[in-house]
N, C-alpha and C. Protein backbone atom coordinates (compact mmCIF):
# COMPACT_ATOMS: atom_id res chain seq x y z
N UNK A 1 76.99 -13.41 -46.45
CA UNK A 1 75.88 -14.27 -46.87
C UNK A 1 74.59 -13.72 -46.28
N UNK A 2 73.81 -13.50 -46.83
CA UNK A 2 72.21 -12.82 -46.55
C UNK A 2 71.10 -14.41 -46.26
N UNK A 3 70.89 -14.10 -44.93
CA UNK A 3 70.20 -15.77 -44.33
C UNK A 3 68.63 -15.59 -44.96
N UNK A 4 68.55 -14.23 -45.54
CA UNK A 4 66.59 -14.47 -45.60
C UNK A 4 66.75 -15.27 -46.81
N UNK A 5 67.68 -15.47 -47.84
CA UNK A 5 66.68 -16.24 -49.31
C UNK A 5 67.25 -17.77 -48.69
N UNK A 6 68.58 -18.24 -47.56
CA UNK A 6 68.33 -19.61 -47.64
C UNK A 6 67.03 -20.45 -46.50
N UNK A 7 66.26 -19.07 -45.89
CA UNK A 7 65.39 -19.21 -45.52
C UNK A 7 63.80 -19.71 -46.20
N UNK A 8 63.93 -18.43 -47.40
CA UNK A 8 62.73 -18.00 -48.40
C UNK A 8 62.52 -19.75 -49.26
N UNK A 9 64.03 -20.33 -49.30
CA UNK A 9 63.58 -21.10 -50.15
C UNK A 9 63.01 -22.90 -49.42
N UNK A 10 63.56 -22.52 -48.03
CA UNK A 10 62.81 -24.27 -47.64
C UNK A 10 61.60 -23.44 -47.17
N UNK A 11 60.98 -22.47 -46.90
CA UNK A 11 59.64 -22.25 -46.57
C UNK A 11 58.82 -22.40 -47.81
N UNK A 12 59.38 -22.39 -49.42
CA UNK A 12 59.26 -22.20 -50.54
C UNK A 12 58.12 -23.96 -50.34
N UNK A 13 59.15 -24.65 -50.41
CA UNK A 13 59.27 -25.82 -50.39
C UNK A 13 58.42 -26.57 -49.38
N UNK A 14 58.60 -25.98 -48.76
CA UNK A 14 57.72 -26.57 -47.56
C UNK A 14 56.21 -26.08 -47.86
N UNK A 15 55.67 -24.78 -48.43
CA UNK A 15 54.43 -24.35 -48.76
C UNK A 15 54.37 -25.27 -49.43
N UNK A 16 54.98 -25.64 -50.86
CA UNK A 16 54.24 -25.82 -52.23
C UNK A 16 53.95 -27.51 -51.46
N UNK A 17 55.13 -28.41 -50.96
CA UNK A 17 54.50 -29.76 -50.12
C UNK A 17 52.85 -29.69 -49.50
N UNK A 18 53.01 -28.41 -48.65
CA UNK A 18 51.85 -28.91 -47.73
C UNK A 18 50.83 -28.68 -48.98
N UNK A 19 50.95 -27.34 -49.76
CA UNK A 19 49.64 -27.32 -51.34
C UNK A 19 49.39 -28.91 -52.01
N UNK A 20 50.56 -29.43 -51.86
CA UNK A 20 50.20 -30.89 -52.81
C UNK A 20 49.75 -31.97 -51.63
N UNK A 21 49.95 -32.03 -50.21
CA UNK A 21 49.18 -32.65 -49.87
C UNK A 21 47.73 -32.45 -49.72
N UNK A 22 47.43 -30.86 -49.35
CA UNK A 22 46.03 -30.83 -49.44
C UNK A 22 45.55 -30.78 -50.54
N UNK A 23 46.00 -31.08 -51.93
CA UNK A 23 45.23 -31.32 -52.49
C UNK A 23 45.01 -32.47 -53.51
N UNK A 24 45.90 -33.42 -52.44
CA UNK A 24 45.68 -34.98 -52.12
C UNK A 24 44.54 -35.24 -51.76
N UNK A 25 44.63 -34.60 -50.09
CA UNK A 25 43.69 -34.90 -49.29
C UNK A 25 42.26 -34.79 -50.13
N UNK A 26 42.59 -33.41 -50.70
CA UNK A 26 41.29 -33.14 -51.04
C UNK A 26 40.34 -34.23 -52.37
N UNK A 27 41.59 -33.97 -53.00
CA UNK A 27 41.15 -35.39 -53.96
C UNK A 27 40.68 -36.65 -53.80
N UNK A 28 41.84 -37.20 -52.49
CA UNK A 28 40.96 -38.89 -52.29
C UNK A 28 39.69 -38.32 -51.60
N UNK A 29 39.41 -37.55 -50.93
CA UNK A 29 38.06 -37.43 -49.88
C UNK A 29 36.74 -37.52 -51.08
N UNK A 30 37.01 -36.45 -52.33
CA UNK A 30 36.20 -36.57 -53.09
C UNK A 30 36.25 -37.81 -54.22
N UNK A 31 37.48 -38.54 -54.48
CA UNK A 31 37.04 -39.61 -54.57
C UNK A 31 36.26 -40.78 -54.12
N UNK A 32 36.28 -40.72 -52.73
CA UNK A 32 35.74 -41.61 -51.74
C UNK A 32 34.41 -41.24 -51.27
N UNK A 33 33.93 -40.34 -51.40
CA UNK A 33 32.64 -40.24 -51.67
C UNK A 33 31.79 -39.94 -52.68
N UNK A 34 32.12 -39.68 -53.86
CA UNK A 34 31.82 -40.18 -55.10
C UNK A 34 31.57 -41.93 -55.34
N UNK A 35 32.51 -42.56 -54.64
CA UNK A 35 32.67 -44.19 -54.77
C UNK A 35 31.72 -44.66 -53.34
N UNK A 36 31.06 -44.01 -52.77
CA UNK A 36 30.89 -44.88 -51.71
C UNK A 36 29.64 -45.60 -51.90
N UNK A 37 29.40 -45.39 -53.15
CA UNK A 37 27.89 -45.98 -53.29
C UNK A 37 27.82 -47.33 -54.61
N UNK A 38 29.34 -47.23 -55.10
CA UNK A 38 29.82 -48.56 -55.51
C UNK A 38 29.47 -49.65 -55.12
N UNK A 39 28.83 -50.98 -56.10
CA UNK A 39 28.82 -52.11 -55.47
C UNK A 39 27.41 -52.47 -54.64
N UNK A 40 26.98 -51.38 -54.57
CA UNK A 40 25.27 -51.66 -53.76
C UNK A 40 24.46 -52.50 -55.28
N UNK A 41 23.86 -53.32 -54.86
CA UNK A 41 23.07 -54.58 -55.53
C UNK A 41 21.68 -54.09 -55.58
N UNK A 42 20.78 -53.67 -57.16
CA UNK A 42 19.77 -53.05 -57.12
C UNK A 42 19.49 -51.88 -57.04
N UNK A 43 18.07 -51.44 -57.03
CA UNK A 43 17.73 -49.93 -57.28
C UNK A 43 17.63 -49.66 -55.54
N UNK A 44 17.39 -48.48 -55.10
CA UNK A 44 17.32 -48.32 -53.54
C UNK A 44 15.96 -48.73 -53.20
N UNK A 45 15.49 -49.78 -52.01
CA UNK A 45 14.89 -49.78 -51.59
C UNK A 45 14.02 -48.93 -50.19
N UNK A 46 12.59 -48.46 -50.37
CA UNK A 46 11.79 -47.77 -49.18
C UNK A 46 11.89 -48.60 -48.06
N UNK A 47 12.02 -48.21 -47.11
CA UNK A 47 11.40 -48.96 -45.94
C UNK A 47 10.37 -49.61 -45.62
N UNK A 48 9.92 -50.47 -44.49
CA UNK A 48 8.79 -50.77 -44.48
C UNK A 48 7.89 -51.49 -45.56
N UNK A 49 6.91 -52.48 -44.83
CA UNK A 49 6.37 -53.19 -46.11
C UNK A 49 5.89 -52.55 -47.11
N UNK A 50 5.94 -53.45 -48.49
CA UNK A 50 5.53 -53.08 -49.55
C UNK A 50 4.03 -52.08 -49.41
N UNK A 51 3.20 -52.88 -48.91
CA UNK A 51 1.84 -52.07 -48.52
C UNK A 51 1.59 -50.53 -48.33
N UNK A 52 3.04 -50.12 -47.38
CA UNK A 52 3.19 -48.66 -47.09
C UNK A 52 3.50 -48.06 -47.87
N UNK A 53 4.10 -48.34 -49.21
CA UNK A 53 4.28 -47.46 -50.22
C UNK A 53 3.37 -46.19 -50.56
N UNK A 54 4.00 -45.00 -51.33
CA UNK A 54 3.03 -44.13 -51.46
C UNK A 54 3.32 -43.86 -52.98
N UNK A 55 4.07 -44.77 -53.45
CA UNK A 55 4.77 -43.74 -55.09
C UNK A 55 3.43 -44.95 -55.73
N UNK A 56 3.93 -44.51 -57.44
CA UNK A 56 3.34 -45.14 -58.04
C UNK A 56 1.34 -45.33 -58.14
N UNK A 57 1.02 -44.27 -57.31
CA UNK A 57 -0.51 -43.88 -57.31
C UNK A 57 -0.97 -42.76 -58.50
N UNK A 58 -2.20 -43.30 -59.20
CA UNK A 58 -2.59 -42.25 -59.60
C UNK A 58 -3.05 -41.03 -59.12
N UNK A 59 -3.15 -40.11 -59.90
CA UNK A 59 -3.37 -38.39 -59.44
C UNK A 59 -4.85 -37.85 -59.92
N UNK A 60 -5.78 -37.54 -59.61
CA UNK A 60 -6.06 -37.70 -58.00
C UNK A 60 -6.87 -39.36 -57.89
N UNK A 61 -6.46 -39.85 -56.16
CA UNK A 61 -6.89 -40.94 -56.00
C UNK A 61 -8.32 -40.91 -56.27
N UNK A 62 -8.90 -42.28 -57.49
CA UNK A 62 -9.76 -42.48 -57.39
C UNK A 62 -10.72 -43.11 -56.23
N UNK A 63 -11.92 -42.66 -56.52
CA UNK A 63 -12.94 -42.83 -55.11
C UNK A 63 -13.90 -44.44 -55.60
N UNK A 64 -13.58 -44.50 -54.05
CA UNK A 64 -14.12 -45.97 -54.14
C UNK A 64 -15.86 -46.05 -54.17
């Protein structure tokens, strides 16, 4: 009996496992951050009071 192929084949097995878990892993991770922004209520809000805003100005500021 030649021990390398009943060797060849649980290392076989054992590679192609760990291939399908990592690319489990890899899958939920990029599911889960794809989704992590699920469920937020509204458009994103700036910081700080409204007042501090800078968007929404015309180009160039008119002079007072």
């Amino acid at each position: 009996m030649n021990t390398r192929h009943a060797y060849s084949r649980g290392a076989h097995s054992r590679r192609a496992r760990m291939a399908w878990a990592m690319t489990c892993i890899i899958a939920l991770s990029v599911a889960g951050s794809v989704l992590g922004a699920c469920g937020r209520i509204g458009p994103p809000q700036p910081p700080g009071p409204r007042s501090d805003f800078t968007y929404n100005r015309t180009y160039p500021a008119p002079d007072r």
